[in-house]
PDB file of N, CA and C in Angstrom:
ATOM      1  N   UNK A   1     108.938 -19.621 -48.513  1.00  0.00           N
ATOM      2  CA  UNK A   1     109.484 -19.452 -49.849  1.00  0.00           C
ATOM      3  C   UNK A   1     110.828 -18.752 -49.736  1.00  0.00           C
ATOM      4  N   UNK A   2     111.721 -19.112 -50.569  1.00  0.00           N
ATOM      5  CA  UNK A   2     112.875 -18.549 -50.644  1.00  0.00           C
ATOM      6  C   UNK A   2     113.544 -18.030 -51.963  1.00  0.00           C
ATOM      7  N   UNK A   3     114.353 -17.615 -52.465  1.00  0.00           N
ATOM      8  CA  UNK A   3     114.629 -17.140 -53.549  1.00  0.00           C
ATOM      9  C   UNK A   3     115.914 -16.497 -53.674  1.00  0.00           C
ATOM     10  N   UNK A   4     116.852 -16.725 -54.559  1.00  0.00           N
ATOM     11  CA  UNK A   4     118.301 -16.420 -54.091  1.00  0.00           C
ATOM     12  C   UNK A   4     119.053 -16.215 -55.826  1.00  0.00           C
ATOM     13  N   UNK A   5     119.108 -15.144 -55.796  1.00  0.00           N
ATOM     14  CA  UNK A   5     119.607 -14.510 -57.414  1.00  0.00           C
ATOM     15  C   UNK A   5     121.145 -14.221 -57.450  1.00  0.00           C
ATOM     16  N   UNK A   6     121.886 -14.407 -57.951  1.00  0.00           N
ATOM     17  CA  UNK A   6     123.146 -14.587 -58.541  1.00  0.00           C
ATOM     18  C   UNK A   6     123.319 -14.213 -59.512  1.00  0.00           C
ATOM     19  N   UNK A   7     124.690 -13.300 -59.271  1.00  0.00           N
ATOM     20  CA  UNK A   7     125.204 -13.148 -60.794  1.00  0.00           C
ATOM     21  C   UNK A   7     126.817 -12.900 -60.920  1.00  0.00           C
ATOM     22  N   UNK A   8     126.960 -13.042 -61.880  1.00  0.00           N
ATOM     23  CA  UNK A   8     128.709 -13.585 -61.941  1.00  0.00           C
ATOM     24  C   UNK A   8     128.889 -14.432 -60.861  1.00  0.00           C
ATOM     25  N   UNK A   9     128.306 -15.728 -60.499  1.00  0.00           N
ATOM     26  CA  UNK A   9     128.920 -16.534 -59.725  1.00  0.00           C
ATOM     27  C   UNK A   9     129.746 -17.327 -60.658  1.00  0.00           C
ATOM     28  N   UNK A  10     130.755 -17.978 -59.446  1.00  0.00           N
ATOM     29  CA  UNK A  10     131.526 -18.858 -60.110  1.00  0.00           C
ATOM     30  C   UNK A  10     130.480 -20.871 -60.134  1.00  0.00           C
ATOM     31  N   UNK A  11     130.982 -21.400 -61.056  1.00  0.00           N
ATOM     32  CA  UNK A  11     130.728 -22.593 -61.197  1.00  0.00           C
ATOM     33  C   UNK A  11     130.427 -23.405 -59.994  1.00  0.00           C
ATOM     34  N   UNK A  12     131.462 -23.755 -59.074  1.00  0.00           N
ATOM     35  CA  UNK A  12     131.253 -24.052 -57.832  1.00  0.00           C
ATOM     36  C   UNK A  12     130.158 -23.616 -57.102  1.00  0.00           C
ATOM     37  N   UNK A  13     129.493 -22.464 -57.244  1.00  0.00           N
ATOM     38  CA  UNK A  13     128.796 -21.972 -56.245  1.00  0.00           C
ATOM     39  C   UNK A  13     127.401 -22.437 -57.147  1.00  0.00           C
ATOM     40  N   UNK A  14     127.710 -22.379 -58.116  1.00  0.00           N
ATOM     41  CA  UNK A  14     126.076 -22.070 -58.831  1.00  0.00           C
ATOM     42  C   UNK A  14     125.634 -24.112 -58.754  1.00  0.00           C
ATOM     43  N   UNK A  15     126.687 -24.989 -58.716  1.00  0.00           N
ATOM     44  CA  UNK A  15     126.388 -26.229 -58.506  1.00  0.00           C
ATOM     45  C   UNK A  15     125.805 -26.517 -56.883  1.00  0.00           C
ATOM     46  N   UNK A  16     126.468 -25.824 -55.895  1.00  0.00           N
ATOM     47  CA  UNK A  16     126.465 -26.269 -54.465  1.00  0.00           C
ATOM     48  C   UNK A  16     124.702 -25.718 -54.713  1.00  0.00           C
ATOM     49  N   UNK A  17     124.106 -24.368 -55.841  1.00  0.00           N
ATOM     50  CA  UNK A  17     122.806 -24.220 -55.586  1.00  0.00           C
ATOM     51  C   UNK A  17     122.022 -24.888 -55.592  1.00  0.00           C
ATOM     52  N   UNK A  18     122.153 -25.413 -56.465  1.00  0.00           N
ATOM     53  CA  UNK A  18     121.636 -26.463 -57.471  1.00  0.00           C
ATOM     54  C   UNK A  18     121.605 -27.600 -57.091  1.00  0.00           C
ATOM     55  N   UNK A  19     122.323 -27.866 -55.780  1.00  0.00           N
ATOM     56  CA  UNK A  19     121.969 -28.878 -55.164  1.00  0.00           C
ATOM     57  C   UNK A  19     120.714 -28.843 -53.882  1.00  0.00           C
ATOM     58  N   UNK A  20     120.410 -27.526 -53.369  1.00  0.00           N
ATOM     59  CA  UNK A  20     119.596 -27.178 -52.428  1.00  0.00           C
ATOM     60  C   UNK A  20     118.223 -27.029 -53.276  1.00  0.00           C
ATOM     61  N   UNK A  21     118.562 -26.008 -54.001  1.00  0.00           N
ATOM     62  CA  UNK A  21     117.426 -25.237 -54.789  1.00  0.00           C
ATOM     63  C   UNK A  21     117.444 -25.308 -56.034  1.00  0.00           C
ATOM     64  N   UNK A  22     116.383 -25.067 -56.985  1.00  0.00           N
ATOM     65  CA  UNK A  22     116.165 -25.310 -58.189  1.00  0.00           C
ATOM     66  C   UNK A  22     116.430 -24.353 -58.777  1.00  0.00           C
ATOM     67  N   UNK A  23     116.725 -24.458 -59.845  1.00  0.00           N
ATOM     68  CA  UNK A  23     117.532 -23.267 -60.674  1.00  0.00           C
ATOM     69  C   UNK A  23     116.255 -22.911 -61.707  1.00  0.00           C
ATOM     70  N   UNK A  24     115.502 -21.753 -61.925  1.00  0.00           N
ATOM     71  CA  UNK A  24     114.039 -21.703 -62.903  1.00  0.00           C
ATOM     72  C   UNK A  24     114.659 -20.548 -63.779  1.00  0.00           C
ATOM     73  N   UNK A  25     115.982 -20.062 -64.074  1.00  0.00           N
ATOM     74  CA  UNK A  25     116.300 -19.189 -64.593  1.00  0.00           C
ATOM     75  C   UNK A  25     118.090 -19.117 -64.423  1.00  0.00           C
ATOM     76  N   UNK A  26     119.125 -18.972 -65.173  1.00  0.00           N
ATOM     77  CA  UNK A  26     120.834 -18.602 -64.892  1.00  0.00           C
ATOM     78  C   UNK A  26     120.532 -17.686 -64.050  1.00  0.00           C
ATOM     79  N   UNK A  27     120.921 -18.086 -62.716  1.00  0.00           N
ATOM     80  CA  UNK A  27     121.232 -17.725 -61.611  1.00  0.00           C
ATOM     81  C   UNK A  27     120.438 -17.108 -60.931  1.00  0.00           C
ATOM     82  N   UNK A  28     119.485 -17.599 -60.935  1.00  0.00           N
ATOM     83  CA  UNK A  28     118.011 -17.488 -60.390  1.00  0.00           C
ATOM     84  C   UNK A  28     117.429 -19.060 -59.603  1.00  0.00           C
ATOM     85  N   UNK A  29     117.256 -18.724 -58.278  1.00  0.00           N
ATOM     86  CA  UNK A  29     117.203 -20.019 -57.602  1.00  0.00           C
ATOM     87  C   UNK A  29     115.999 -20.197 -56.650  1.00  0.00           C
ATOM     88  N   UNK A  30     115.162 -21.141 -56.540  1.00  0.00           N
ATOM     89  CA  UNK A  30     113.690 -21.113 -55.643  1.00  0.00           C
ATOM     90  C   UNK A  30     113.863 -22.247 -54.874  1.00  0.00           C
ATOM     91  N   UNK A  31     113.602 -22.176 -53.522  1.00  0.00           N
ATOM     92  CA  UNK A  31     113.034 -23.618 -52.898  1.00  0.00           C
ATOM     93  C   UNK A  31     112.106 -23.065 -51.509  1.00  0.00           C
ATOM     94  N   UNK A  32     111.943 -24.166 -50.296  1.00  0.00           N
ATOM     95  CA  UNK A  32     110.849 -24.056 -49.525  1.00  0.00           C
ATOM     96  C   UNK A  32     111.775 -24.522 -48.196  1.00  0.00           C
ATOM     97  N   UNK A  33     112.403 -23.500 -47.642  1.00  0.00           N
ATOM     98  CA  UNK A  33     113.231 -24.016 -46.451  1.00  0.00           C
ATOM     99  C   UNK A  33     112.972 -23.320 -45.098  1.00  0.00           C
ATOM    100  N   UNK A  34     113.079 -23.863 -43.990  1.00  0.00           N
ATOM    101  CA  UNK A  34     113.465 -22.940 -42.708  1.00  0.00           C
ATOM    102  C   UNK A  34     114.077 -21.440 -42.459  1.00  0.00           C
ATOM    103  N   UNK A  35     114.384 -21.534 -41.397  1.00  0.00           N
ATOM    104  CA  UNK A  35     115.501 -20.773 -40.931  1.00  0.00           C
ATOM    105  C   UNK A  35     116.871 -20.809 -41.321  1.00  0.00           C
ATOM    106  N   UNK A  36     117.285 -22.202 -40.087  1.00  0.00           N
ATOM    107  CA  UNK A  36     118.751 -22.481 -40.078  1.00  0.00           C
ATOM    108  C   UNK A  36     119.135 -23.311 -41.750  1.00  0.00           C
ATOM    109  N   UNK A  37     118.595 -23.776 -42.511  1.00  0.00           N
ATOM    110  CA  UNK A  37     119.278 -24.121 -43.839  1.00  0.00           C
ATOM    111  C   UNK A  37     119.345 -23.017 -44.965  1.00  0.00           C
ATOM    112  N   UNK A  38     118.396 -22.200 -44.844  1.00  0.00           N
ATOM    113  CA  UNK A  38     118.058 -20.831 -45.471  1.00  0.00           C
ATOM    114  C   UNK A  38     119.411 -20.130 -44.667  1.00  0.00           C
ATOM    115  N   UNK A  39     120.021 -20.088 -43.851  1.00  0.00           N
ATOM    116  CA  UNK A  39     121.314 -19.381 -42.992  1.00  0.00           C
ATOM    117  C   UNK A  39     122.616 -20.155 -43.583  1.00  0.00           C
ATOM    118  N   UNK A  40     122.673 -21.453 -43.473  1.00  0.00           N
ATOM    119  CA  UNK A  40     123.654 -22.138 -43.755  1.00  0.00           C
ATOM    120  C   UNK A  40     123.231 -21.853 -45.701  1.00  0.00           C
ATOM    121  N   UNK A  41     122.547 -21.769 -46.405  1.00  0.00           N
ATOM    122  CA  UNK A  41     122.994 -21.693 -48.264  1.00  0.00           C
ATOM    123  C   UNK A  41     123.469 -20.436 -48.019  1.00  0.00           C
ATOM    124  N   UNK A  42     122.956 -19.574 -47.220  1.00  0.00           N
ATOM    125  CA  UNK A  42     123.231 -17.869 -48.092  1.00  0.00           C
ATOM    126  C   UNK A  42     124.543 -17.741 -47.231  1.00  0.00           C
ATOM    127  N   UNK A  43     125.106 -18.534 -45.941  1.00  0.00           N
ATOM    128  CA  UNK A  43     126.297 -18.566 -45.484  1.00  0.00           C
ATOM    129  C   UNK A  43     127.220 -19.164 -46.835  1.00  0.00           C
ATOM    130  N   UNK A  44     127.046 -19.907 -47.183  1.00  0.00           N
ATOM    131  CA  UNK A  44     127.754 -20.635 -48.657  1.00  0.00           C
ATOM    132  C   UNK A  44     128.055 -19.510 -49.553  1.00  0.00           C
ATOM    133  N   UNK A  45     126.925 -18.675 -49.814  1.00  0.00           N
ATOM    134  CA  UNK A  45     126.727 -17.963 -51.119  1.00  0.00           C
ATOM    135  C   UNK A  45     127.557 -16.869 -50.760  1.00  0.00           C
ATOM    136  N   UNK A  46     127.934 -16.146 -49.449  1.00  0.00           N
ATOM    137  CA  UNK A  46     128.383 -15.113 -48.946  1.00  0.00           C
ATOM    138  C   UNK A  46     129.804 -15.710 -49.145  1.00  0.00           C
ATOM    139  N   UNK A  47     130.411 -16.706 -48.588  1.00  0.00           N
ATOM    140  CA  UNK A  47     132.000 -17.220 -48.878  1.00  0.00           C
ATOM    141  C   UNK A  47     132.011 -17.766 -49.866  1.00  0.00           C
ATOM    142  N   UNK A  48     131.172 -17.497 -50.845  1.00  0.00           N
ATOM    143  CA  UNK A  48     131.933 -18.443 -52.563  1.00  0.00           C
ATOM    144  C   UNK A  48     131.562 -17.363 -53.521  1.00  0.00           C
ATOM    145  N   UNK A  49     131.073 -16.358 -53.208  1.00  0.00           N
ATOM    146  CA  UNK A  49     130.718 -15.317 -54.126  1.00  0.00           C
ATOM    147  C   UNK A  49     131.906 -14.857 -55.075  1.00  0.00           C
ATOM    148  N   UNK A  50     132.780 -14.976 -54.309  1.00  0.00           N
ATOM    149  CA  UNK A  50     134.300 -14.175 -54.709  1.00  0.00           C
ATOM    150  C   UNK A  50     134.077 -12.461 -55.685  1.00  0.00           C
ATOM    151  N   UNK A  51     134.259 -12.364 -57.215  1.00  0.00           N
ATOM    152  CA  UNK A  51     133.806 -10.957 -57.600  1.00  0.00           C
ATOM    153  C   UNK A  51     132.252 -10.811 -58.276  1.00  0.00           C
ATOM    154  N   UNK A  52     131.119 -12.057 -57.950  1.00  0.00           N
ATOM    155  CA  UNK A  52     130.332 -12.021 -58.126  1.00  0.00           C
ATOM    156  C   UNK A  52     129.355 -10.966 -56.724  1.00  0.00           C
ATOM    157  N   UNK A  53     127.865 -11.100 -57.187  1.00  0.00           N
ATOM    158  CA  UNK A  53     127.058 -10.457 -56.182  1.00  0.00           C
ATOM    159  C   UNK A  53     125.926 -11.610 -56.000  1.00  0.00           C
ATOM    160  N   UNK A  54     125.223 -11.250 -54.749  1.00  0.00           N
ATOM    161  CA  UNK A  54     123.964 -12.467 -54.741  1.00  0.00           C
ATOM    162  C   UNK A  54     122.633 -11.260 -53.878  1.00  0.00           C
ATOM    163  N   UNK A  55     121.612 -11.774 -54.149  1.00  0.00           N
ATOM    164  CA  UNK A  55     120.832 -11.798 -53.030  1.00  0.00           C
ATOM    165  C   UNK A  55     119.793 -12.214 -52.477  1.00  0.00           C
ATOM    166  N   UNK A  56     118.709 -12.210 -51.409  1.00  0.00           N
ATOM    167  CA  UNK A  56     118.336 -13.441 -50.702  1.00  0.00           C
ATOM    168  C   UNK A  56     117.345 -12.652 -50.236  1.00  0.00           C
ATOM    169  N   UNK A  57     115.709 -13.401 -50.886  1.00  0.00           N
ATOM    170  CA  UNK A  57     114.310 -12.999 -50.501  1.00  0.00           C
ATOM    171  C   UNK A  57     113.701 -14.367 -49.666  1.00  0.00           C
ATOM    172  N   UNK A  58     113.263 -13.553 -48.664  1.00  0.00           N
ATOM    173  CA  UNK A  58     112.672 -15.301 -48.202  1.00  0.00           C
ATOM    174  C   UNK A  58     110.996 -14.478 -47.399  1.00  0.00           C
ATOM    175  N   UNK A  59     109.891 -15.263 -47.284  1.00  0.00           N
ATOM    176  CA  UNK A  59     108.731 -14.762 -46.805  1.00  0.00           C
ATOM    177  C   UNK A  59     108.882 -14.570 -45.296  1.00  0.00           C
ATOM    178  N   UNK A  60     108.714 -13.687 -44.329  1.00  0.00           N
ATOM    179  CA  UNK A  60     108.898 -13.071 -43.335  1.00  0.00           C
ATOM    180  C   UNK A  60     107.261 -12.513 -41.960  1.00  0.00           C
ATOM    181  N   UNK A  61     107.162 -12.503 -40.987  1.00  0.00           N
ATOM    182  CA  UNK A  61     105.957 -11.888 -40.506  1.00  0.00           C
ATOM    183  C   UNK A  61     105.970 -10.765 -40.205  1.00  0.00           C
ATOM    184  N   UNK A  62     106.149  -9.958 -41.539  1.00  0.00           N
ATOM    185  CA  UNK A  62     106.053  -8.685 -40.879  1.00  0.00           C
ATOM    186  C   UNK A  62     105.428  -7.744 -41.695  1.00  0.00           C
ATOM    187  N   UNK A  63     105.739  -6.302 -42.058  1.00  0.00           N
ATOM    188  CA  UNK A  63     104.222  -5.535 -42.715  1.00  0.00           C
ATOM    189  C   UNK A  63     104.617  -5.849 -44.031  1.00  0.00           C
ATOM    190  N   UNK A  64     105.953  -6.051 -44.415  1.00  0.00           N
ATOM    191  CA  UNK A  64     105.909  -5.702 -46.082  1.00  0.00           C
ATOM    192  C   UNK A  64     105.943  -7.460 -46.392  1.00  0.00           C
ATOM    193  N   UNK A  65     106.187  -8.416 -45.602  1.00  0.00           N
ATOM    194  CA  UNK A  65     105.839  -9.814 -45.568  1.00  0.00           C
ATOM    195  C   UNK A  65     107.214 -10.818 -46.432  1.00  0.00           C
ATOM    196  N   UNK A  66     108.247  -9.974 -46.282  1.00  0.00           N
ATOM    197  CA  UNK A  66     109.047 -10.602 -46.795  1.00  0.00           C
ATOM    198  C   UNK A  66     110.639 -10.070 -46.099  1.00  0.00           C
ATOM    199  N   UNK A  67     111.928 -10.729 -45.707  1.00  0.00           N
ATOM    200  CA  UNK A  67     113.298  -9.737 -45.686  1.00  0.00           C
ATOM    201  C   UNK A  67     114.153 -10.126 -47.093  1.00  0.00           C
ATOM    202  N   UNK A  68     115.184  -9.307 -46.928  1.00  0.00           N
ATOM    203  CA  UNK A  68     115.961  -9.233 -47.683  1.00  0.00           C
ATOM    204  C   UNK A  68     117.631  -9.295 -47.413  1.00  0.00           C
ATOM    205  N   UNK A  69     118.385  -9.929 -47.912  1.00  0.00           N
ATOM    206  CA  UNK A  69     120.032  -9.283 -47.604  1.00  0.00           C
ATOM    207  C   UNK A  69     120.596  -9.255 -49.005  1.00  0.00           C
ATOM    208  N   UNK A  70     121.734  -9.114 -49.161  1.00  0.00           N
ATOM    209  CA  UNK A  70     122.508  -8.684 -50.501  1.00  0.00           C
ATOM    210  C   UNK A  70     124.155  -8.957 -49.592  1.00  0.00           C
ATOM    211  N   UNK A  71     124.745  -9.650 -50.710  1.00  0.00           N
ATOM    212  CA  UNK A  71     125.987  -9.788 -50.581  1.00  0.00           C
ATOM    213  C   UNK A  71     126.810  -9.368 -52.168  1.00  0.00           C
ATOM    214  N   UNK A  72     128.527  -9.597 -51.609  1.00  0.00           N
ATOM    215  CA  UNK A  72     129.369  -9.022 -53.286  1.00  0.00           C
ATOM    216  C   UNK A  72     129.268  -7.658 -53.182  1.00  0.00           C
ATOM    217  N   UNK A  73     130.142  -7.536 -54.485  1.00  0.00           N
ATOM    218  CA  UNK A  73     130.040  -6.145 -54.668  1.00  0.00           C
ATOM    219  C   UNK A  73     128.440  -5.744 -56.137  1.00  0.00           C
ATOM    220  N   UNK A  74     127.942  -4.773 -55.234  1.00  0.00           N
ATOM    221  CA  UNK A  74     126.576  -4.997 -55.747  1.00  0.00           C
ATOM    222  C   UNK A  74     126.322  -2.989 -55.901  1.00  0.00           C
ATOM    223  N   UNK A  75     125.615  -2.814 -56.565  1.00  0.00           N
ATOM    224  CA  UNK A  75     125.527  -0.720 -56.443  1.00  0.00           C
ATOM    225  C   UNK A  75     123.840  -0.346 -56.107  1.00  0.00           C
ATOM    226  N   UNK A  76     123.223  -1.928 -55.595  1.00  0.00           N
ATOM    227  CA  UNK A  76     121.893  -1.822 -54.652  1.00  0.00           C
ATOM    228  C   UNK A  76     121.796  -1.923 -52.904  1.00  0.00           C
ATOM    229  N   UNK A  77     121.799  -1.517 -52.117  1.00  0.00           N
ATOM    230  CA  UNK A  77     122.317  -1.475 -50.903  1.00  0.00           C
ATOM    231  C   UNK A  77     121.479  -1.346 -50.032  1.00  0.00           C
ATOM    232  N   UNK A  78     120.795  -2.506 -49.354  1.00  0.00           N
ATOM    233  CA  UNK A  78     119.225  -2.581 -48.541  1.00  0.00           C
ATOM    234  C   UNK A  78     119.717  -0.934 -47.065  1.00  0.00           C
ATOM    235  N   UNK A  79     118.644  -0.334 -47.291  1.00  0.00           N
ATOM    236  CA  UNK A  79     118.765   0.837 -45.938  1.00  0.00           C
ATOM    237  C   UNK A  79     117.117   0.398 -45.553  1.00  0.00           C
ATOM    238  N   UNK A  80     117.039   0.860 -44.159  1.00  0.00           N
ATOM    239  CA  UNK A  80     116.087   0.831 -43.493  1.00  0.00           C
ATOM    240  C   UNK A  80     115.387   2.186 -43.241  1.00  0.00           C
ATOM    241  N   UNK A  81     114.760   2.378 -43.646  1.00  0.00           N
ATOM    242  CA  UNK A  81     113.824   3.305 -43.641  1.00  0.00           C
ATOM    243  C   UNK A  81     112.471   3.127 -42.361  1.00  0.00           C
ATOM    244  N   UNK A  82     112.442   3.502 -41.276  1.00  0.00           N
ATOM    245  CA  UNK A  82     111.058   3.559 -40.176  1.00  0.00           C
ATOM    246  C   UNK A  82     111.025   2.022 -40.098  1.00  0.00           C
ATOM    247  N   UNK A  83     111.850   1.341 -40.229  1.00  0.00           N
ATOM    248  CA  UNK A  83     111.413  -0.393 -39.990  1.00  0.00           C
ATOM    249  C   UNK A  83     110.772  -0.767 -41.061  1.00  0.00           C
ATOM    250  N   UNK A  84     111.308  -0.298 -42.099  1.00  0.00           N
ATOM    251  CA  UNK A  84     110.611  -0.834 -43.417  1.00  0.00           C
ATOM    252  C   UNK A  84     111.733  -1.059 -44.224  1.00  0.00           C
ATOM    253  N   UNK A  85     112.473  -1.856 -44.867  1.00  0.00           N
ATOM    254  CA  UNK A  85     113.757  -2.212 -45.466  1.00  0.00           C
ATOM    255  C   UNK A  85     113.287  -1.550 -46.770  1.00  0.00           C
ATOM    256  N   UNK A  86     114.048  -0.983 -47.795  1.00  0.00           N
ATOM    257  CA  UNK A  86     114.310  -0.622 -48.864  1.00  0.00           C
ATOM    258  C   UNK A  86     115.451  -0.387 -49.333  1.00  0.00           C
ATOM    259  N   UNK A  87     115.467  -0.263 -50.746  1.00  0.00           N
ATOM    260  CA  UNK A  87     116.924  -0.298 -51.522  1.00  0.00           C
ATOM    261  C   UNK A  87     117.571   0.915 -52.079  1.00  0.00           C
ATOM    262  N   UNK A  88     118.572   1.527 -51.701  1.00  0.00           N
ATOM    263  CA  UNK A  88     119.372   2.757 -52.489  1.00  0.00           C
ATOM    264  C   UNK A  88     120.078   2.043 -53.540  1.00  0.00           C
ATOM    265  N   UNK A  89     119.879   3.135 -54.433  1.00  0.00           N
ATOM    266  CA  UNK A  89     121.047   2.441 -55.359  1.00  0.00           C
ATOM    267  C   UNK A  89     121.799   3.714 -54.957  1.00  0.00           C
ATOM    268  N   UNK A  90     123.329   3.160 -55.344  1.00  0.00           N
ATOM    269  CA  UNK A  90     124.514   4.224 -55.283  1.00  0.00           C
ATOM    270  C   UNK A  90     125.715   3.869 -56.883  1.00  0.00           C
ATOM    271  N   UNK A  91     125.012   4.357 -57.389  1.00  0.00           N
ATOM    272  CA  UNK A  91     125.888   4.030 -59.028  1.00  0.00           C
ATOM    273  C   UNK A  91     127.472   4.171 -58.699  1.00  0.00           C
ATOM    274  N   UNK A  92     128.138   4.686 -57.781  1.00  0.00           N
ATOM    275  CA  UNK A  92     129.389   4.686 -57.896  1.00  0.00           C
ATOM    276  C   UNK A  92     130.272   3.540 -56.897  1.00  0.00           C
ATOM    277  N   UNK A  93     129.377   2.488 -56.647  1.00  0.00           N
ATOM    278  CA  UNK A  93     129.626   1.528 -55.522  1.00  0.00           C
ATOM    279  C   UNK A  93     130.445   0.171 -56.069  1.00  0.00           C
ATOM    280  N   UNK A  94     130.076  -0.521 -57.037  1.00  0.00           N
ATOM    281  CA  UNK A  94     130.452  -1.176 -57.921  1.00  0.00           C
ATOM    282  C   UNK A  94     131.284  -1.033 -59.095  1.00  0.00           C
ATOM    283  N   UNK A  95     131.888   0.230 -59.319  1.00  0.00           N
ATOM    284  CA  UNK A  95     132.452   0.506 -60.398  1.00  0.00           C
ATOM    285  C   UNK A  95     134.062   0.417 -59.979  1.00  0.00           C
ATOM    286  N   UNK A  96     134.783   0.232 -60.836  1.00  0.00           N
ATOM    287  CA  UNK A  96     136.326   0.154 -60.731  1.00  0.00           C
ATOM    288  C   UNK A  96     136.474   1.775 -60.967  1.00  0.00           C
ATOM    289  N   UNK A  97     137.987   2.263 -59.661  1.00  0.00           N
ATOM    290  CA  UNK A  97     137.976   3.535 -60.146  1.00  0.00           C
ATOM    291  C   UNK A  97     138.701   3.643 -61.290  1.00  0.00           C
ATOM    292  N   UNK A  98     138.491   4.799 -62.029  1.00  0.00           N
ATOM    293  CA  UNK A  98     139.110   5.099 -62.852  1.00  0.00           C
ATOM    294  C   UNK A  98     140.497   6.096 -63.087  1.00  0.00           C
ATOM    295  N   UNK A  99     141.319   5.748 -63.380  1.00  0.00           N
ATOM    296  CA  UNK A  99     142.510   6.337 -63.492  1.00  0.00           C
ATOM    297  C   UNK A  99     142.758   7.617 -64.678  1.00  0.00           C
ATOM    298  N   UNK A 100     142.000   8.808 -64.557  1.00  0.00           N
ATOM    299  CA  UNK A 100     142.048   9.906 -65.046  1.00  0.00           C
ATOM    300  C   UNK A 100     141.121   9.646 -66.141  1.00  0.00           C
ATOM    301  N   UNK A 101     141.059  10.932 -67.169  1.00  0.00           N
ATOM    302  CA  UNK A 101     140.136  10.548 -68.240  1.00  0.00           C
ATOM    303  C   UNK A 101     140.295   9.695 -69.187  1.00  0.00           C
ATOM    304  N   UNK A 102     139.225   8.617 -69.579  1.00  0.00           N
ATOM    305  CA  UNK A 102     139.083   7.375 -70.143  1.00  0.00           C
ATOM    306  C   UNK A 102     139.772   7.978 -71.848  1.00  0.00           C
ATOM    307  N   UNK A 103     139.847   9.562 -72.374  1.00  0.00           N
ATOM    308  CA  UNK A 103     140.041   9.826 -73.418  1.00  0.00           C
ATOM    309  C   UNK A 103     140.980  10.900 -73.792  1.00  0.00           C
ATOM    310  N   UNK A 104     141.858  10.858 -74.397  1.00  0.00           N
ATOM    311  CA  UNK A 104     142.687  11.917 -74.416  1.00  0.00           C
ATOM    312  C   UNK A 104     142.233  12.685 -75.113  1.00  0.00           C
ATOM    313  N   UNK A 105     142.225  14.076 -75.034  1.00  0.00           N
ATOM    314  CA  UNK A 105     141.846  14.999 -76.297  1.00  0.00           C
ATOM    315  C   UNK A 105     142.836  15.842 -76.823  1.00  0.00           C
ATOM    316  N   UNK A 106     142.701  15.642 -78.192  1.00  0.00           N
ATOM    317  CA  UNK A 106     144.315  16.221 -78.777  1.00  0.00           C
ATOM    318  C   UNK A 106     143.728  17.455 -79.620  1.00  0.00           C
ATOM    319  N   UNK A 107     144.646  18.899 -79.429  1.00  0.00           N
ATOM    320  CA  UNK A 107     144.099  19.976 -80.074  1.00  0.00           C
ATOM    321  C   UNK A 107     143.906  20.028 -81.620  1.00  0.00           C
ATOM    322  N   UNK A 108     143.069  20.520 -81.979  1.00  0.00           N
ATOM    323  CA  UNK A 108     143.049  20.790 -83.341  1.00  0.00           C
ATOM    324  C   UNK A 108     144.285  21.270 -84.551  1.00  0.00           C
ATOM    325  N   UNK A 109     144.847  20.530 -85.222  1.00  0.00           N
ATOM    326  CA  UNK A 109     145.795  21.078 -85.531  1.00  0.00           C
ATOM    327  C   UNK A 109     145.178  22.411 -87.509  1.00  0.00           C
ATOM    328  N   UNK A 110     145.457  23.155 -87.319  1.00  0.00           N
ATOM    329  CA  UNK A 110     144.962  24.721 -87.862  1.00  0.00           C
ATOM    330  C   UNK A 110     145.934  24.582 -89.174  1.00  0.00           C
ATOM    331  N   UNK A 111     145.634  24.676 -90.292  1.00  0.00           N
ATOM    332  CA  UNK A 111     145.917  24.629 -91.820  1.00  0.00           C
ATOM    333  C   UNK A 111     147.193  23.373 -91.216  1.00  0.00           C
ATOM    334  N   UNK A 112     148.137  23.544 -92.826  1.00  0.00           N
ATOM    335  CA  UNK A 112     149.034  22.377 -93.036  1.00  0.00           C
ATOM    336  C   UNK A 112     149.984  23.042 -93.172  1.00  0.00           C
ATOM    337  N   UNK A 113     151.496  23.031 -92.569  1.00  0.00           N
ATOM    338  CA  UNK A 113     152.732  23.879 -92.562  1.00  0.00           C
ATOM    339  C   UNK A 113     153.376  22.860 -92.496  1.00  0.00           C
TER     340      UNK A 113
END
């Protein structure tokens, strides 16, 4: 089983899916592949992502029975924990910086002169 979620992809990419795998949801994608074609879509999905994010569940032999990768700019970030993959989030990973405070604050101006 495979499974491959998208978001902000561009057009191009979400068709090339859609030609492998079935689309059961916007940008939500399922099919039943190998190795090497499961390597070659998420190779696709990794060079057409552009400022979108993706990422890629497929069934695995191992304790938690599944891997994972993540591509784009994304603020979920697979770490490995004891040989057990899990996800940090880092809220400041994905964000555009910001160029001083978003608000100016102007003093109170005190009676009318």
């Amino acid at each position: 089983m495979l499974v491959i979620v998208v978001e902000n992809a561009p057009p191009r990419l979400r068709g090339r899916l859609a030609v492998w795998l079935l689309e059961v949801r916007a940008g939500v994608y399922i099919g039943s592949y190998g190795r090497r074609v499961r390597e070659m879509i998420w190779g696709q999905v990794c060079a057409y992502i552009e400022d979108g994010n993706g990422v890629i569940a497929w069934a695995a032999p191992n304790d938690a029975g599944f891997e994972f990768d993540t591509c784009g700019k994304n603020r979920r970030v697979p770490v490995d924990l004891d040989g057990l993959r899990l996800v940090a989030f880092d809220p400041e990973a994905a964000l555009p910086a910001q160029q001083g405070p978003a608000t100016t604050i102007l003093p109170r101006r005190r009676g009318r002169g």
